[in-house]
Structure formats: structure tokens, C-alpha cells
Protein backbone atom coordinates (compact mmCIF):
# COMPACT_ATOMS: atom_id res chain seq x y z
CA UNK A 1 0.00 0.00 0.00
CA UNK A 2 1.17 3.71 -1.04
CA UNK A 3 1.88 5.73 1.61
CA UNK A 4 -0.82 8.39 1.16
CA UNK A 5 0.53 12.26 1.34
CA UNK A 6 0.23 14.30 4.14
CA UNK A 7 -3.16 16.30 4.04
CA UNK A 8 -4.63 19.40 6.14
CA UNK A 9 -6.31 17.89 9.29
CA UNK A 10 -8.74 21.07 9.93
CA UNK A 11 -11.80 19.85 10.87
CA UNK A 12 -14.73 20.62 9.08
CA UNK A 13 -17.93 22.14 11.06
CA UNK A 14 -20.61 19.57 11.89
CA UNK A 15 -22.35 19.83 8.60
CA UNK A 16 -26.06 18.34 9.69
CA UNK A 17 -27.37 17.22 13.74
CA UNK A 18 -28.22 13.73 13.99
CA UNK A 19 -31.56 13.42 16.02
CA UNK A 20 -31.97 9.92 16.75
CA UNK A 21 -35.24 8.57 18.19
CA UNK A 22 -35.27 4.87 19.43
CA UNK A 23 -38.77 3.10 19.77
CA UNK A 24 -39.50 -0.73 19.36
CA UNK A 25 -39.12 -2.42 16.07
CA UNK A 26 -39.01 0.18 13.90
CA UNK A 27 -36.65 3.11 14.65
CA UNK A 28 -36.45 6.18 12.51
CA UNK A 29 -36.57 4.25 8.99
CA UNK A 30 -34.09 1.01 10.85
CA UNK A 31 -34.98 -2.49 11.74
CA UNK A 32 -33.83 -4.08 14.80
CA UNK A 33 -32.95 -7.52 14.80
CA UNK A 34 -30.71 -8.36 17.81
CA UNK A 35 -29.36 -11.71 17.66
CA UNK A 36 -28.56 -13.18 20.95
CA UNK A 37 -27.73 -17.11 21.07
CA UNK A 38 -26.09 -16.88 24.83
CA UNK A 39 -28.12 -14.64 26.55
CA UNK A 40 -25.17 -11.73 26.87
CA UNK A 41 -26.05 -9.11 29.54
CA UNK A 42 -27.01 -5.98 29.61
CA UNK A 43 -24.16 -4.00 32.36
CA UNK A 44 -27.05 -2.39 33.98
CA UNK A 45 -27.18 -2.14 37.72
CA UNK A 46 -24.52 -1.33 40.46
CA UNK A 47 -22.34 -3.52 41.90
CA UNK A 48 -23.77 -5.06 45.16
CA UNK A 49 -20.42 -7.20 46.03
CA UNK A 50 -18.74 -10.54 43.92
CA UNK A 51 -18.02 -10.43 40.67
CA UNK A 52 -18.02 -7.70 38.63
CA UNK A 53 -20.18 -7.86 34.76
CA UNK A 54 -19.56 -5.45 32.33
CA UNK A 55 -20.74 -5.88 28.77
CA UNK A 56 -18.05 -4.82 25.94
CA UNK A 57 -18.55 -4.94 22.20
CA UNK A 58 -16.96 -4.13 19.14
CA UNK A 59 -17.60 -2.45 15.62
CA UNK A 60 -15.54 -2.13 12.50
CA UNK A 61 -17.68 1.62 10.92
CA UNK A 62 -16.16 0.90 7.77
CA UNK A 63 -14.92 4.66 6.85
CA UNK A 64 -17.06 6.85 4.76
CA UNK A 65 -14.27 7.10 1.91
CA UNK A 66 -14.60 3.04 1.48
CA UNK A 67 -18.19 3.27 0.34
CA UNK A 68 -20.21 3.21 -2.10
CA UNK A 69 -23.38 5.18 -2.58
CA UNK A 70 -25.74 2.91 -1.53
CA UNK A 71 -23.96 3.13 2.03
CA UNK A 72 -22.90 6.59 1.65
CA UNK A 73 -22.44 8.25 5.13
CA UNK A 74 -24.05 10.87 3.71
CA UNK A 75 -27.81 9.33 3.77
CA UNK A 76 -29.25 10.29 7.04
CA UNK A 77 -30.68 6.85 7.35
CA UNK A 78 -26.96 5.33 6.77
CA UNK A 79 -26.17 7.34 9.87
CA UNK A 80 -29.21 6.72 12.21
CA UNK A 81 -28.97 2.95 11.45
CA UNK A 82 -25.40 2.98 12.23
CA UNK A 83 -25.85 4.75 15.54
CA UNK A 84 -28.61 2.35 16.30
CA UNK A 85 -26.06 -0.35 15.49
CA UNK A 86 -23.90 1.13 18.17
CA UNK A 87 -26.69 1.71 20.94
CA UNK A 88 -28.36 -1.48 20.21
CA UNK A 89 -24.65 -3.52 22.05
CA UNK A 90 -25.69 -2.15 24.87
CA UNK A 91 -22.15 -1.70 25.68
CA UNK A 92 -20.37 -0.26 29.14
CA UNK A 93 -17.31 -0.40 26.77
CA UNK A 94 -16.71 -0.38 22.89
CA UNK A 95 -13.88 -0.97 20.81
CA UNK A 96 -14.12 0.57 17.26
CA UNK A 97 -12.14 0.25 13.98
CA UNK A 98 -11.76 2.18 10.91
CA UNK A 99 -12.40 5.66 12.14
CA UNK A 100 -11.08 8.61 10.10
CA UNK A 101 -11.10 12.60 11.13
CA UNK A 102 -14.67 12.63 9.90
CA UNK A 103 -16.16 10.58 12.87
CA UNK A 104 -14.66 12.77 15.68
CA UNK A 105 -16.16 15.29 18.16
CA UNK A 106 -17.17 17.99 15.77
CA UNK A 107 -16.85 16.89 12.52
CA UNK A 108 -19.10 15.83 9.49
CA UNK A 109 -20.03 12.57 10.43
CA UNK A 110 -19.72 12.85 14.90
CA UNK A 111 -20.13 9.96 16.44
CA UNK A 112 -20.39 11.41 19.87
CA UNK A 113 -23.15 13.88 18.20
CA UNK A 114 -25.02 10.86 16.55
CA UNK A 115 -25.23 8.61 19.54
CA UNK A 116 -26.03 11.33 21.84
CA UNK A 117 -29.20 8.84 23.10
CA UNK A 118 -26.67 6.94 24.75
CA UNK A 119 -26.15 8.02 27.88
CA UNK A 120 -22.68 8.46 29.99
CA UNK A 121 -20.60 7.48 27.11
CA UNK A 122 -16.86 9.03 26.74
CA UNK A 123 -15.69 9.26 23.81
CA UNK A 124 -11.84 8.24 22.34
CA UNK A 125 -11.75 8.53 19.39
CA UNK A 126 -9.11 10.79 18.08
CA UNK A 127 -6.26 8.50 17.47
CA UNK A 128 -3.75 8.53 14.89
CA UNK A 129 -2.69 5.78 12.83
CA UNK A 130 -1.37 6.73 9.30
CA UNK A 131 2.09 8.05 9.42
CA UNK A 132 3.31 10.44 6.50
CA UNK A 133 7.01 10.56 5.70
CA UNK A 134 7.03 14.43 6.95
CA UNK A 135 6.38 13.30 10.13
CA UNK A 136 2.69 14.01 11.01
CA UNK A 137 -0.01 11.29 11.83
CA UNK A 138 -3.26 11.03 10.56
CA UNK A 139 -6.89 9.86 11.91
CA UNK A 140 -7.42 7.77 8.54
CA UNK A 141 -7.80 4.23 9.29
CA UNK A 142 -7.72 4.57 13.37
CA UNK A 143 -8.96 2.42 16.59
CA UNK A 144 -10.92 4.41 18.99
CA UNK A 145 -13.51 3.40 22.31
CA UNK A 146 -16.32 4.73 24.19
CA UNK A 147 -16.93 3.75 27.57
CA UNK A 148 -19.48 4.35 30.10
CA UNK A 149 -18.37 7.64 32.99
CA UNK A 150 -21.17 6.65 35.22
CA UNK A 151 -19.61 3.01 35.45
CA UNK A 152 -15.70 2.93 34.78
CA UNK A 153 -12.62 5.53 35.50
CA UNK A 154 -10.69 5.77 32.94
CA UNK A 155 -7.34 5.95 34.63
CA UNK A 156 -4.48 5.93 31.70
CA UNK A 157 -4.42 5.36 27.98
CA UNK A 158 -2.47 5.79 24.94
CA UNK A 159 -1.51 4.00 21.58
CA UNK A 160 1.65 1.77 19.99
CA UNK A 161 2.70 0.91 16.37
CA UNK A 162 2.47 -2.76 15.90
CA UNK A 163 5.65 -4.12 13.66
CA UNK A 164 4.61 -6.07 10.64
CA UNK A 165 7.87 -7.71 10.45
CA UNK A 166 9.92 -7.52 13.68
CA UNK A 167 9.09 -8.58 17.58
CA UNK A 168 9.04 -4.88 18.03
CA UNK A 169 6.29 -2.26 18.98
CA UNK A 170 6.69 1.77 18.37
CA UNK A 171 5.86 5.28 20.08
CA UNK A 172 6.95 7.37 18.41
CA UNK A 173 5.86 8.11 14.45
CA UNK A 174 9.14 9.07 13.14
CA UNK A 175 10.33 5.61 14.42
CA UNK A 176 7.36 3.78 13.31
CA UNK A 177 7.58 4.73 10.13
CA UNK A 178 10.81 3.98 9.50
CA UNK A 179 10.30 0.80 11.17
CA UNK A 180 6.88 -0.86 11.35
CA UNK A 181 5.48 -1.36 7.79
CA UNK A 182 3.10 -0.67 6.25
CA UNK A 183 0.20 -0.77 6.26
CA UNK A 184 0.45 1.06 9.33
CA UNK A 185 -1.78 -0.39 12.91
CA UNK A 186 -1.89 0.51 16.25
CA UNK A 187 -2.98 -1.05 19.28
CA UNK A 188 -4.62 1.36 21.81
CA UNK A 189 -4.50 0.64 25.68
CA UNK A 190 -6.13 1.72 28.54
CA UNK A 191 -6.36 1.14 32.41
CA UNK A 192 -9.90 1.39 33.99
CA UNK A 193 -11.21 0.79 37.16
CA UNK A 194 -15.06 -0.44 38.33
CA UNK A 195 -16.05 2.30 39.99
CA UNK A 196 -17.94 0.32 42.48
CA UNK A 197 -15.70 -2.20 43.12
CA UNK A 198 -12.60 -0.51 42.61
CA UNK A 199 -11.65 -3.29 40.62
CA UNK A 200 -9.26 -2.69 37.36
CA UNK A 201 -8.47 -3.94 34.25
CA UNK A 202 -7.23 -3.37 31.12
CA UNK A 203 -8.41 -2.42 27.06
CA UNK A 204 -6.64 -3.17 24.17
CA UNK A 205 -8.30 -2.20 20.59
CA UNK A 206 -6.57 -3.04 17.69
CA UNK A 207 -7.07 -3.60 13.96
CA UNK A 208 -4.72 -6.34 12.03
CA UNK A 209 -4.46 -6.57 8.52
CA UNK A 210 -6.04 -8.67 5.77
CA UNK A 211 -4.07 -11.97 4.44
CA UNK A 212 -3.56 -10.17 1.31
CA UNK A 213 -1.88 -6.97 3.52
CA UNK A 214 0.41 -9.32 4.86
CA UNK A 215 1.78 -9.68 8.67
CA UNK A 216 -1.42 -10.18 10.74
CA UNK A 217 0.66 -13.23 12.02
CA UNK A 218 3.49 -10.88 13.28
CA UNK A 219 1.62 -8.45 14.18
CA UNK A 220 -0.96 -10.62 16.62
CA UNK A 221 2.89 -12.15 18.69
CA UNK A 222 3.72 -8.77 18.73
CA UNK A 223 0.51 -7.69 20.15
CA UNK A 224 0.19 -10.75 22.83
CA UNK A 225 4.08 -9.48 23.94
CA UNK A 226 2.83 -5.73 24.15
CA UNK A 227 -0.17 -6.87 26.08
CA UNK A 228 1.86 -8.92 28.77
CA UNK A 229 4.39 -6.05 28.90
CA UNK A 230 1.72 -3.28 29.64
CA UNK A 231 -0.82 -5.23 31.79
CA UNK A 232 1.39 -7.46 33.74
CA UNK A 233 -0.89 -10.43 33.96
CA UNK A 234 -3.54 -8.13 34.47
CA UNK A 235 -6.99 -8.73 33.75
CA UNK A 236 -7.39 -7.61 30.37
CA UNK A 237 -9.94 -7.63 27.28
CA UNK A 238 -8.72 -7.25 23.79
CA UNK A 239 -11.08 -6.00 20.62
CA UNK A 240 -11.02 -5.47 17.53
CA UNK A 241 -11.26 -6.68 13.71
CA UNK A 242 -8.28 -8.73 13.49
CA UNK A 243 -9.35 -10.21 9.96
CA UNK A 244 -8.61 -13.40 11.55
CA UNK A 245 -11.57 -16.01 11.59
CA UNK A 246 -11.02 -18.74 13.83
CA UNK A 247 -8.50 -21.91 12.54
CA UNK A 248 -5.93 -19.25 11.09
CA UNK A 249 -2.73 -18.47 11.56
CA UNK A 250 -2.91 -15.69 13.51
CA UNK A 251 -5.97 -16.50 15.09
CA UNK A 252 -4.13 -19.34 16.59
CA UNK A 253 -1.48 -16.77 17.62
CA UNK A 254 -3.28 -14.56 19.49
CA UNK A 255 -6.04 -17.44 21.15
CA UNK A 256 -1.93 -18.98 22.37
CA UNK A 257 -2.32 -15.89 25.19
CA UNK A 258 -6.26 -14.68 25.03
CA UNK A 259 -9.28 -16.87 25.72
CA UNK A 260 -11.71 -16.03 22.67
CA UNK A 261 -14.68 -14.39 23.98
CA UNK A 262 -16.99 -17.54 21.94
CA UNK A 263 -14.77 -20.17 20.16
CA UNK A 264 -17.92 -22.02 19.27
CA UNK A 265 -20.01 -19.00 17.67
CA UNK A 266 -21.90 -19.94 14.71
CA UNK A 267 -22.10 -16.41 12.94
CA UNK A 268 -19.92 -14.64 10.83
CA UNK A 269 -19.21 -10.78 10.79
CA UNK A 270 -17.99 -9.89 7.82
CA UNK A 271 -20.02 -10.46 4.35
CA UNK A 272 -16.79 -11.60 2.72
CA UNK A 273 -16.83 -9.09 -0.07
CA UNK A 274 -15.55 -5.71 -0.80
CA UNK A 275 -17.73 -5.26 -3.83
CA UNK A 276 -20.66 -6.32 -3.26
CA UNK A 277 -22.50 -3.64 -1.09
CA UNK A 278 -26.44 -5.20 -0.51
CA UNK A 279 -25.62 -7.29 2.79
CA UNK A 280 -28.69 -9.15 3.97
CA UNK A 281 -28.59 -11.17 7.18
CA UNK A 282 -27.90 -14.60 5.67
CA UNK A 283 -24.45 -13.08 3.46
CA UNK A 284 -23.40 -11.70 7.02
CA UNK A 285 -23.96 -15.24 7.62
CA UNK A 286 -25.36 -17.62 10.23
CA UNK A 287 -22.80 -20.83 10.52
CA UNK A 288 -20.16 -19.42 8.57
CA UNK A 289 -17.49 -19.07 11.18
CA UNK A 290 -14.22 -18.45 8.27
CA UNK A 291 -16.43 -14.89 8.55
CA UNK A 292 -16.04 -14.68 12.18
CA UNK A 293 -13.05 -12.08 12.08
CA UNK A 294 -14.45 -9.39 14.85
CA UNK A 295 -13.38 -10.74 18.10
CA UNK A 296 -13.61 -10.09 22.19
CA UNK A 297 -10.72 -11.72 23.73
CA UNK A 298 -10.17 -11.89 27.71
CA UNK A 299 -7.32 -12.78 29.83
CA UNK A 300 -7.97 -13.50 33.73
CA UNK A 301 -11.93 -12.97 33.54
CA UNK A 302 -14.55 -14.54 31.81
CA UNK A 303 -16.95 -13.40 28.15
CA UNK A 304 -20.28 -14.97 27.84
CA UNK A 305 -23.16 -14.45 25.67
CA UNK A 306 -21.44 -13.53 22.22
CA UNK A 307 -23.32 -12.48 19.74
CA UNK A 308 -23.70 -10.20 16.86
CA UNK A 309 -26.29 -7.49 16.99
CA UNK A 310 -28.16 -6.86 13.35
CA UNK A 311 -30.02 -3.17 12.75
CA UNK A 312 -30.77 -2.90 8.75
CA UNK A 313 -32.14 0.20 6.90
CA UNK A 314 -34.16 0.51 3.43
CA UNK A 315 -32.31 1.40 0.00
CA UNK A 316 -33.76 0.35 -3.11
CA UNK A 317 -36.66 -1.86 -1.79
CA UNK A 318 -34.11 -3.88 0.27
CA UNK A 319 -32.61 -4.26 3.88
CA UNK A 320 -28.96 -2.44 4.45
CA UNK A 321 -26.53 -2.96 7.02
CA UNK A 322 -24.96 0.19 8.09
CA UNK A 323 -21.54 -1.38 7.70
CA UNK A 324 -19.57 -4.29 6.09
CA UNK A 325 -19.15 -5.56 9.76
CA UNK A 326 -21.99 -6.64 12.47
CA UNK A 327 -21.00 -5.03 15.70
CA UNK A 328 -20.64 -7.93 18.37
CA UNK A 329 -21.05 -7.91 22.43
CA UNK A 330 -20.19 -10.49 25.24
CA UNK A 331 -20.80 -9.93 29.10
CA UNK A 332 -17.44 -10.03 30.52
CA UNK A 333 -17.41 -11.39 34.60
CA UNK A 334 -14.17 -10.10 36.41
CA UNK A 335 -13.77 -11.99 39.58
């Protein structure tokens, strides 16, 4: 992949307020169709002693310059069904993929502005990950997370380049690009703590590349040693795309250190193409785990109740997903 040349990062003024009103079944033009096979839970509630139970999630947004017009970001219904997609996880914490300067606070396309129905959520989203040879960073192609104040303290956080080729991570951009590959990824971190419980753990979010990018393999060791490094045997919870169905390579790499959050799911989450654009509920597909590439992954606790969570809008007489990726929650139990 080209490295792309370095571009003005002003933000553009938030071109059009989202209003987003949820009801039952129908909401605002989008159909609900959650799909739970394990029962995940909701997060709701304050902690009365014992374990802890949190429910995490995570969603690939596919960024608005990799669509097409049938899912242009531009369609107000495109942007209500994807916010649904995000409220309808139910998430105290979400890992997200593919973000670009157009999703942050203020700008065209605001996530925090188009999920403003969910409440307590902070938002992290402004995260570089493209590096340009004159030295500045980019939002194109970046991990992010929202997590819920009322719940969790976030206590630290920042962000790595993952080496495609060497046992090796980076923090700084000049060295990463000298250094990591391309195409570029980062793995964010973060220490949190339970409010309630005072008990903490740790995020990682990350985003590995396809088999035809080359180094997911190299770039999941690297991301198991980064993880052990930073958390310490920790408890921690890894999400992300990692374009790594279950039975690969890397898949086997990174399950050698995390537990995945439902080694026995029966639905996929991509739709295994990046031309065709109508994805119905059967190409996102039920019992085709090789599309299973959006994963939850724990170390020292416990994810339950996987399962991906559907919201479709109408173009052209048929049902839309949002994205080319079905956002997917567990409950996660921290003893």
C-alpha cells in the first residue's frame, strides 16, 4: 500500500445534527434484529459485592471514503442505522475500527453527536494511525472506544505501532515509520477501574491486517508481547477486527495468550466481499465461522453471551446494514 501524502487535518464544522429517536421495532426508517444465542447481559445495575459484569462490544464503521453510494455516510438513514447499530450492544465499553477525522467530536459525520441517546458514554476517538514521511499522523484508518463515565474511570491510555515484520512495537511516528510497515496499525491501551468495586483492568483495541496486507501473524505475537508487557498479567480484554476467523494463523497466535470471547459461535461478521454492497442477514452469515473475524478476547476474567447485533435500513426496496461488519457484544465477569 502507497503511503498516502500528508493532508490538512482542519476539521470541518458539523455539517447536519443527527436526532436519533429509538422506539421498538421500527426506529427512525431502521430495523432491529438483535441476535442473541447466549443470553449476553445488559451492564445495567450497580455492583452489590462478587463479581463484577460489564458488557463490551466491538464495531468495524467501515470509513465513509470506502463506500459506495448505496452506504454513503451521507444518507441520514446510513447514519441513524449505524448509531442504532452502536446503541443497540448495549455496551459499558466499545472498541471501534476504521475511524477517520470525519467521525470525531465535531466533525461531518460525529459519532459522539449521533449517539447522543446513549447516555454516559466518553468518547476516544481521536487516534492517529497513518504516518506520513514528513512526520505528522493522521486519523485515517484509526482504533478508537467509548466507555461508560457513570460506570468505569478511565485511569491511563495511549496507543503503539504494531511491527509487521519484527518482535518490536513503536511510540513514536518518526520511528514507526521507518520501522513498522506498512500498512500502518496501532494497538490502543487503557487502564480502567469499576467504579464500584474498585476493581481494574485493562483495554486493548486493535485492527490487524487482511491476508492479502500481509503480517497479521506478526503483528498478533507482537501484540500478545505488548499486552503482557503493559498489563502485567492483568486482567485484560482485547477488541477489535483482526481479519482473523477462527483456525488461522494468527488467530491461533493470538487465542496462544487470550481466551476467545466464543470459540464455538456460529455467525460470521464480515459479508466476505468488498464489492458487493447489498448485505442481507444470511451473506453476514449464520454458521459461517471463516467470517467470524471481529473478536472479544479476555485474559484473567470470563466473556459470555457472544453475539452479533443486526439493525438494517431501506435502499432500493431492500434491507442495508450500516456497515460491512456486524457489531458484536459479550458480558465479561471479572472476579
Amino acid at each position: 500500500m502507497s503511503r498516502r501524502k500528508h493532508t490538512s487535518w482542519a476539521r470541518k464544522v458539523l455539517a447536519q445534527v443527527l436526532v436519533i429517536g429509538i422506539c421498538g421495532g421500527i426506529v427512525c426508517g431502521c430495523k432491529k434484529d438483535v441476535v442473541d444465542p447466549g443470553g449476553g447481559g445488559s451492564g445495567e445495575g450497580e455492583w452489590q459485592g462478587g463479581p463484577v459484569t460489564l458488557t463490551v462490544a466491538t464495531c468495524n464503521l467501515l470509513k465513509p471514503a470506502g463506500r459506495r453510494a448505496e452506504m454513503s455516510m451521507d444518507q441520514q438513514v446510513v447514519r441513524k442505522a449505524l448509531a442504532q447499530s452502536i446503541a443497540e450492544t448495549k455496551a459499558d465499553i466499545i472498541g471501534f475500527n476504521e475511524l477517520d477525522e470525519t467521525f470525531i467530536s465535531g466533525a461531518k459525520y460525529s459519532l459522539p453527536t449521533a449517539c447522543s441517546a446513549i447516555k454516559d458514554f466518553a468518547w476516544k476517538i481521536e487516534w492517529p494511525n497513518d504516518i506520513h514521511e514528513s512526520g505528522p499522523v493522521s486519523y485515517s484508518y484509526a482504533n478508537g472506544f467509548a466507555y461508560n463515565k457513570a460506570k468505569l474511570t478511565l485511569e491511563e491510555s495511549g496507543y503503539v505501532w504494531l511491527s509487521k515484520e519484527e518482535n518490536a512495537w513503536y511510540v513514536k511516528p518518526e520511528s514507526a515509520y521507518l520501522k513498522a510497515g506498512s500498512p500502518e496499525r496501532t494497538c490502543l491501551w487503557a487502564r480502567m477501574t469499576h467504579k464500584e468495586s474498585k476493581k481494574e483492568f485493562w483495554l486493548f483495541v486493535t485492527h490487524l491486517p487482511t491476508k492479502d496486507q500481509g503480517g497479521a501473524e506478526n503483528m498478533a505475537r507482537v501484540l500478545n508481547n505488548f499486552a503482557a508487557h503493559k498489563a502485567s498479567g492483568a486482567v485484560a480484554i482485547l477488541t477489535g477486527d483482526m481479519n482473523s476467523a477462527p483456525g488461522s494463523v494468527a488467530y491461533r497466535i493470538l487465542t496462544s495468550y487470550w481466551t476467545d470471547g466464543n470459540a464455538s459461535a456460529t455467525w460470521g461478521t464480515m459479508s466476505g466481499s468488498s464489492t458487493k454492497y447489498y448485505y442481507t442477514v444470511e451473506e453476514f452469515s449464520a454458521n459461517r465461522t471463516d467470517r467470524r473475524i471481529d473478536h472479544i478476547m479476555t485474559r484473567g476474567c470470563k466473556a459470555t453471551g457472544y453475539h452479533p447485533v443486526v439493525v438494517t435500513y431501506p435502499y432500493g426496496g431492500n434491507a442495508w446494514c450500516p456497515s460491512d461488519h456486524l457489531p458484536v457484544a459479550a458480558t465479561i465477569t471479572i472476579e
